[in-house]
N, C-alpha and C. Protein backbone atom coordinates (compact mmCIF):
# COMPACT_ATOMS: atom_id res chain seq x y z
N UNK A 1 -0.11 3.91 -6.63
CA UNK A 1 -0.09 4.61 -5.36
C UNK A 1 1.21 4.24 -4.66
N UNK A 2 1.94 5.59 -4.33
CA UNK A 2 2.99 5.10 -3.46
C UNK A 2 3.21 6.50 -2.52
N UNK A 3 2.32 6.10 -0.90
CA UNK A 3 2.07 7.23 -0.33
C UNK A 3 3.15 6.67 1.07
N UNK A 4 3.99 7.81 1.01
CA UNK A 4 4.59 7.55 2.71
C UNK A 4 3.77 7.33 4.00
N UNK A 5 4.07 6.39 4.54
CA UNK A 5 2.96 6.59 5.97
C UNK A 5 4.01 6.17 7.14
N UNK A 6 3.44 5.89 8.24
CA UNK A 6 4.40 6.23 9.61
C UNK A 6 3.65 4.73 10.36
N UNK A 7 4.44 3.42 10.77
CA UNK A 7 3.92 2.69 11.25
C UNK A 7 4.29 2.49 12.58
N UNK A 8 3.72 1.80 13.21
CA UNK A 8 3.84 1.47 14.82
C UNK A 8 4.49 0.00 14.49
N UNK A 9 5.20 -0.63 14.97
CA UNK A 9 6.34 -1.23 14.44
C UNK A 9 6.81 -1.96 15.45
N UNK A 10 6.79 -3.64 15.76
CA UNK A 10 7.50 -4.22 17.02
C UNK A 10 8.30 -4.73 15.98
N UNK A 11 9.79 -4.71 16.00
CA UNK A 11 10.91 -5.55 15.29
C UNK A 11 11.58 -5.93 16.42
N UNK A 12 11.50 -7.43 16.07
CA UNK A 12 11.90 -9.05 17.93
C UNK A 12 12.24 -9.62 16.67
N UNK A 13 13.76 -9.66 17.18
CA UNK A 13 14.40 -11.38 16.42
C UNK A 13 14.21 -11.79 15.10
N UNK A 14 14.76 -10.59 14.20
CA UNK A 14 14.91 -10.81 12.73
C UNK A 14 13.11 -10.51 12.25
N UNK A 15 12.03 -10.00 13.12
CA UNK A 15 10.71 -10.13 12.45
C UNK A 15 10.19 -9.12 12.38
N UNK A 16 9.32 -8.51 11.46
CA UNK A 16 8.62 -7.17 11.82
C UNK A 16 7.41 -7.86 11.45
N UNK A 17 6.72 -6.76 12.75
CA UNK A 17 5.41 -6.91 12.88
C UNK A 17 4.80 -5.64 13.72
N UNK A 18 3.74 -5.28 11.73
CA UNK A 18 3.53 -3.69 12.07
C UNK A 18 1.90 -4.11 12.84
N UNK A 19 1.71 -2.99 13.87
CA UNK A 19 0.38 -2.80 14.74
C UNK A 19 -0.57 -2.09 13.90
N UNK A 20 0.01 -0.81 13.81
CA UNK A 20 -0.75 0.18 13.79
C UNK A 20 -0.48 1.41 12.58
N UNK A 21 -0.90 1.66 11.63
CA UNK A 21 -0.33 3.05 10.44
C UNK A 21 -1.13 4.28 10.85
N UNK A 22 -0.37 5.24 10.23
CA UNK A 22 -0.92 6.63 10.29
C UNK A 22 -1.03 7.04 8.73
N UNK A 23 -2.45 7.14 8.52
CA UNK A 23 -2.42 7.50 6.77
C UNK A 23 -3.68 8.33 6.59
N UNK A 24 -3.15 9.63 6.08
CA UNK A 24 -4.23 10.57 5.97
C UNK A 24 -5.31 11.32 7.14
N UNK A 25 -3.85 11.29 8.38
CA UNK A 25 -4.25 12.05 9.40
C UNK A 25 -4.69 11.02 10.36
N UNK A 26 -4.97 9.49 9.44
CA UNK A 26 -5.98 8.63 10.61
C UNK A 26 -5.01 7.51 11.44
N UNK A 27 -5.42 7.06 12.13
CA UNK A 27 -4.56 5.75 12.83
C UNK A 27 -5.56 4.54 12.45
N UNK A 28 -4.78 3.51 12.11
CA UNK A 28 -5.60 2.49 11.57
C UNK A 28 -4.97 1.27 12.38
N UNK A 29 -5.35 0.63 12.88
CA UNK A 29 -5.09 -0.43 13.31
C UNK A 29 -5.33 -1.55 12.52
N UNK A 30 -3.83 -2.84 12.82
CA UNK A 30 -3.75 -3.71 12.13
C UNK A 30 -4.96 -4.87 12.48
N UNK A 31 -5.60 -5.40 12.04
CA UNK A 31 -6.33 -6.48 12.79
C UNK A 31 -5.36 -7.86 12.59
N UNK A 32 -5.24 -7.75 11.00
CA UNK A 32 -4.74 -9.23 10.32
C UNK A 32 -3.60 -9.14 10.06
N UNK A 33 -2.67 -9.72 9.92
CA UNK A 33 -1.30 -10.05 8.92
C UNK A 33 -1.72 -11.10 7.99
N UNK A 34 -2.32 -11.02 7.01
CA UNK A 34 -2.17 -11.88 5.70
C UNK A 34 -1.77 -12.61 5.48
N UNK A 35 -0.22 -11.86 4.94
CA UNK A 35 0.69 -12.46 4.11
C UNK A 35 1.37 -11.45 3.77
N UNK A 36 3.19 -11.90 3.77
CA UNK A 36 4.33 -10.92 3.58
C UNK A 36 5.44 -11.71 3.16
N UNK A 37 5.74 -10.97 2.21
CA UNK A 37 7.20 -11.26 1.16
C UNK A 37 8.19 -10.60 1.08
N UNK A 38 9.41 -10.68 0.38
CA UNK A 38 10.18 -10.04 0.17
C UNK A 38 10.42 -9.94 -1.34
N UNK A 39 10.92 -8.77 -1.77
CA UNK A 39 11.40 -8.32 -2.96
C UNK A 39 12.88 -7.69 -3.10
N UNK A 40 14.03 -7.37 -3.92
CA UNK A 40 14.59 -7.38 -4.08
C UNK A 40 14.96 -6.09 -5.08
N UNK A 41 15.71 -5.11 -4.72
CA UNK A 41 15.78 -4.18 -5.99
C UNK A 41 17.30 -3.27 -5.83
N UNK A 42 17.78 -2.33 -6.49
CA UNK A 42 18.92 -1.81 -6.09
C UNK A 42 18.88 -1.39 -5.32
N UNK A 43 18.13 -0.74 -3.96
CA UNK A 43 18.55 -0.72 -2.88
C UNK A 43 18.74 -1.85 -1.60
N UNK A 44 18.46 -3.17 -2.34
CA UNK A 44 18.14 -3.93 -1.55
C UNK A 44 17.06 -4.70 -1.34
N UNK A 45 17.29 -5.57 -0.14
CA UNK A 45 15.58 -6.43 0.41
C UNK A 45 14.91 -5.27 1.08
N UNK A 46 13.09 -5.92 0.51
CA UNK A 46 12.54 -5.01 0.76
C UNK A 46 11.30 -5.82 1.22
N UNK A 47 10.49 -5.51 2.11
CA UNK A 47 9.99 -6.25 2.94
C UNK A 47 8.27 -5.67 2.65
N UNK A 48 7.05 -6.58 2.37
CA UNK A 48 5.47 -6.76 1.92
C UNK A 48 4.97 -6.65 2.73
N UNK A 49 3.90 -6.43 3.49
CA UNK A 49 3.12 -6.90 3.75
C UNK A 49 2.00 -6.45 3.69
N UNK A 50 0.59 -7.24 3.35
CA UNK A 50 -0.59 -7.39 3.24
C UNK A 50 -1.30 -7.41 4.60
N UNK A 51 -2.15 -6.26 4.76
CA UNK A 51 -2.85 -6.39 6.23
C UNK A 51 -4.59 -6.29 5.84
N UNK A 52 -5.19 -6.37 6.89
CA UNK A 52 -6.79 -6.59 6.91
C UNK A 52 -7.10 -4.86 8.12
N UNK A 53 -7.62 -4.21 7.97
CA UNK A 53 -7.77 -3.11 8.66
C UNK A 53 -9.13 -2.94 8.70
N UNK A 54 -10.35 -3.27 9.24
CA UNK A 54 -11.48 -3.45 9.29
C UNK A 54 -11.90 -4.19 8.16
N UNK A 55 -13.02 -3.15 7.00
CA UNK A 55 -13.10 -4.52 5.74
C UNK A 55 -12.08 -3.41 4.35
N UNK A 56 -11.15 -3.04 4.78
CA UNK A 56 -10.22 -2.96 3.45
C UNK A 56 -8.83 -4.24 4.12
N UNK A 57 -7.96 -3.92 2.62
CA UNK A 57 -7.12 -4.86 2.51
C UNK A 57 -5.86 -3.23 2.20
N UNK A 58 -4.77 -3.76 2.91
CA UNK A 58 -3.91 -2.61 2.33
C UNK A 58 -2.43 -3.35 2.07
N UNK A 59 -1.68 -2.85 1.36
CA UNK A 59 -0.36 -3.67 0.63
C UNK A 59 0.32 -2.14 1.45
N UNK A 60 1.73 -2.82 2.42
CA UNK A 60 2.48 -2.19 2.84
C UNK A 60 3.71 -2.25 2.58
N UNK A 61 4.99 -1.55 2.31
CA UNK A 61 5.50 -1.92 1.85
C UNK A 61 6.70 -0.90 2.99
N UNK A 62 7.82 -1.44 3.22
CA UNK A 62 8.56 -1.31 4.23
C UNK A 62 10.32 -1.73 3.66
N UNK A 63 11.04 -0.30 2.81
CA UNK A 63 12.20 -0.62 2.98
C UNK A 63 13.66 0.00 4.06
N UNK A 64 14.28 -0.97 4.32
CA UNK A 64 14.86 -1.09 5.48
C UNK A 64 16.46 0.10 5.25
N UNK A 65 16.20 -0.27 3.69
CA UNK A 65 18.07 1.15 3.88
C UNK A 65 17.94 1.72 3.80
N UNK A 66 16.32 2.63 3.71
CA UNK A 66 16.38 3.95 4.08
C UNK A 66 15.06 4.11 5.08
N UNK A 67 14.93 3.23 6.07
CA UNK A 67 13.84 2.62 7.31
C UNK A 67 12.74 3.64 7.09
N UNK A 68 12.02 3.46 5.63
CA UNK A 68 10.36 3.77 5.07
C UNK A 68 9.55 3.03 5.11
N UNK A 69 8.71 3.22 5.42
CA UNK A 69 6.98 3.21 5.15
C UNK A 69 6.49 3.73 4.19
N UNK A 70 5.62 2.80 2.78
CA UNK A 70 4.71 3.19 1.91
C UNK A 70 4.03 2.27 2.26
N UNK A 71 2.38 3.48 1.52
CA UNK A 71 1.23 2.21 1.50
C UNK A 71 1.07 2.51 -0.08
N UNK A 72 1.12 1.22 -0.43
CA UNK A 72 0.88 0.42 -2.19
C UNK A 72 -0.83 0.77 -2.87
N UNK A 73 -1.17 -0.02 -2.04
CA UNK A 73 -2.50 -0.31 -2.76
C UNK A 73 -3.63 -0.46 -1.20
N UNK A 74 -4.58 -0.16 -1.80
CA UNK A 74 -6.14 -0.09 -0.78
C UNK A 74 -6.91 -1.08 -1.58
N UNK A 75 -7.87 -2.03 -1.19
CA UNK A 75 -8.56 -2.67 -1.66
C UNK A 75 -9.93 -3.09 -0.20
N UNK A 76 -11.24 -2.79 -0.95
CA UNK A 76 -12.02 -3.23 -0.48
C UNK A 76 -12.12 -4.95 0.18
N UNK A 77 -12.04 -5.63 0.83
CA UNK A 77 -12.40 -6.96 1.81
C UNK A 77 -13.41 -7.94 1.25
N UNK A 78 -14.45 -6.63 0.30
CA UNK A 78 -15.83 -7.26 0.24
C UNK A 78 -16.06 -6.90 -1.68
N UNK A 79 -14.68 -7.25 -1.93
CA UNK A 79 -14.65 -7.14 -3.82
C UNK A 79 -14.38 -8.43 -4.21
């Protein structure tokens, strides 16, 4: 899965920290931040993160040289 989505987005002092996505018409709010990494590829650093959105888990994925939003993967909370 590699679906474009549209995030709500505070970037303060080198950090991002997404609120809120728009995916499949819906607005989802972040509850959790997980855990977030970086990866590395020919376009560059590319920035993870893992959020908690009621009881799914979603892998976000956020690159910066061409300032996108994908969502990766969906996973149930309670698997």
């Amino acid at each position: 899965m590699k679906e474009p989505i549209y995030v709500i987005t505070i970037f303060s002092d080198g950090k991002i920290n997404p609120l809120y996505f728009i995916w499949n018409n819906r607005k989802l709010k972040i509850d959790t931040l997980t855990y977030q990494w970086k990866t590395v590829d020919e376009k560059g650093v590319n920035r993870h993160f893992s959020v908690i959105c009621g009881s799914f888990y979603y892998h976000l994925l956020y690159i910066p040289s061409i300032s996108r939003w994908y969502l990766l993967e969906v996973e149930s909370v309670f698997t």
